[in-house]
Protein backbone atom coordinates (compact mmCIF):
# COMPACT_ATOMS: atom_id res chain seq x y z
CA UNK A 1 -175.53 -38.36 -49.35
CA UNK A 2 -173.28 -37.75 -52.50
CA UNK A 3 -169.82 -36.77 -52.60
CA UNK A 4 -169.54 -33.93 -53.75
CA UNK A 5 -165.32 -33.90 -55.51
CA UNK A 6 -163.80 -31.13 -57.67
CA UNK A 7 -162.83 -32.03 -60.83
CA UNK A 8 -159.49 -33.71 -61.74
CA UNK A 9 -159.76 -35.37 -58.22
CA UNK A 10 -160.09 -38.49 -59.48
CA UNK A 11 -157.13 -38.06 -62.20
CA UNK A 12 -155.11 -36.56 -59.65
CA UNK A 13 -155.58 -40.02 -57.30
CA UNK A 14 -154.80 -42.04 -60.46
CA UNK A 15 -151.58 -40.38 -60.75
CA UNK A 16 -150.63 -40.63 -57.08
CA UNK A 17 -151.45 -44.31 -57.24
CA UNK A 18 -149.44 -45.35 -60.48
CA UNK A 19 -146.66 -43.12 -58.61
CA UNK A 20 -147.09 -44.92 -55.48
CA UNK A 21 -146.28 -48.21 -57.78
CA UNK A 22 -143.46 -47.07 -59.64
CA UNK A 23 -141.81 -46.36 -56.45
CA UNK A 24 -142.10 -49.43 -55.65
CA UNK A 25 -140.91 -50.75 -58.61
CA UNK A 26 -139.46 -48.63 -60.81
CA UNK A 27 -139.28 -51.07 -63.85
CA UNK A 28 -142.87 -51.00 -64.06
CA UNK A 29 -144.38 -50.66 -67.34
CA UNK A 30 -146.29 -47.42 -67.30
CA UNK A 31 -148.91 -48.43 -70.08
CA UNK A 32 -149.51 -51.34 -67.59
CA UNK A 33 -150.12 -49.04 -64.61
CA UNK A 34 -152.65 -46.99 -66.82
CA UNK A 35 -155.75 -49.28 -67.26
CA UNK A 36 -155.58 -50.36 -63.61
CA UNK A 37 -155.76 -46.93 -62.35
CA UNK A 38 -158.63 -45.88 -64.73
CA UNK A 39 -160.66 -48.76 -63.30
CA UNK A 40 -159.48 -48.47 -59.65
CA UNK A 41 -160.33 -44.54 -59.69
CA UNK A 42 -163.10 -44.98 -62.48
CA UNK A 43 -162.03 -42.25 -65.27
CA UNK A 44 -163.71 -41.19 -68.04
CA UNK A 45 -162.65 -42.75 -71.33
CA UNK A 46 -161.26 -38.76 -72.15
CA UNK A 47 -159.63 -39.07 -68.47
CA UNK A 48 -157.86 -42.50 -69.24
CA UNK A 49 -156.33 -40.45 -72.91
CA UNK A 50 -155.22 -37.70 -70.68
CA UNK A 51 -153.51 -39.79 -68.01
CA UNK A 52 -152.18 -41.94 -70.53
CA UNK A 53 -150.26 -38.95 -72.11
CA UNK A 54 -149.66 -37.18 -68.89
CA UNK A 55 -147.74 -40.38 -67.73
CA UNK A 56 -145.74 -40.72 -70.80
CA UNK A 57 -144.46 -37.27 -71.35
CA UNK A 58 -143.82 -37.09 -67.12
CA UNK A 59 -142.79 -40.78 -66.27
CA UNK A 60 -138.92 -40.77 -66.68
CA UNK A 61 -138.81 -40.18 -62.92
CA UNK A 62 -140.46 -42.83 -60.81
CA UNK A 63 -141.95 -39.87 -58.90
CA UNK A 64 -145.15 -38.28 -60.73
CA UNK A 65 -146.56 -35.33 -59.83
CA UNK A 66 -149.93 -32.83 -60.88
CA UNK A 67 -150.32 -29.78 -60.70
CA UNK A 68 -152.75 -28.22 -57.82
């Protein structure tokens, strides 16, 4: 049986996870959150670019959030 996911699912996760960590700590280095999270939620090479910039422009807070 395959799962069947919309796209972005897996980008949205990533960003929920490294937001998950930087609540936890919020001195945590976000380019050191990135590469974790595009293993752990296997993105794309294009994926890891996008939440690489998404992070940057949106990490001041320690709270992330994308857009449904």
């Amino acid at each position: 049986m395959s799962n069947i996911t919309q796209k972005g699912d897996a980008i949205r996760a990533a960003v929920k996870w490294i937001s998950a960590c930087r609540q936890d700590d919020p001195s945590r280095d976000l380019d050191q959150l990135v590469e974790p999270a595009a293993v752990k939620f296997n993105l794309s090479p294009k994926e890891t670019i996008f939440l690489s910039r998404f992070v940057k422009e949106n990490g001041d807070a320690a709270t992330l959030s994308f857009p449904e």
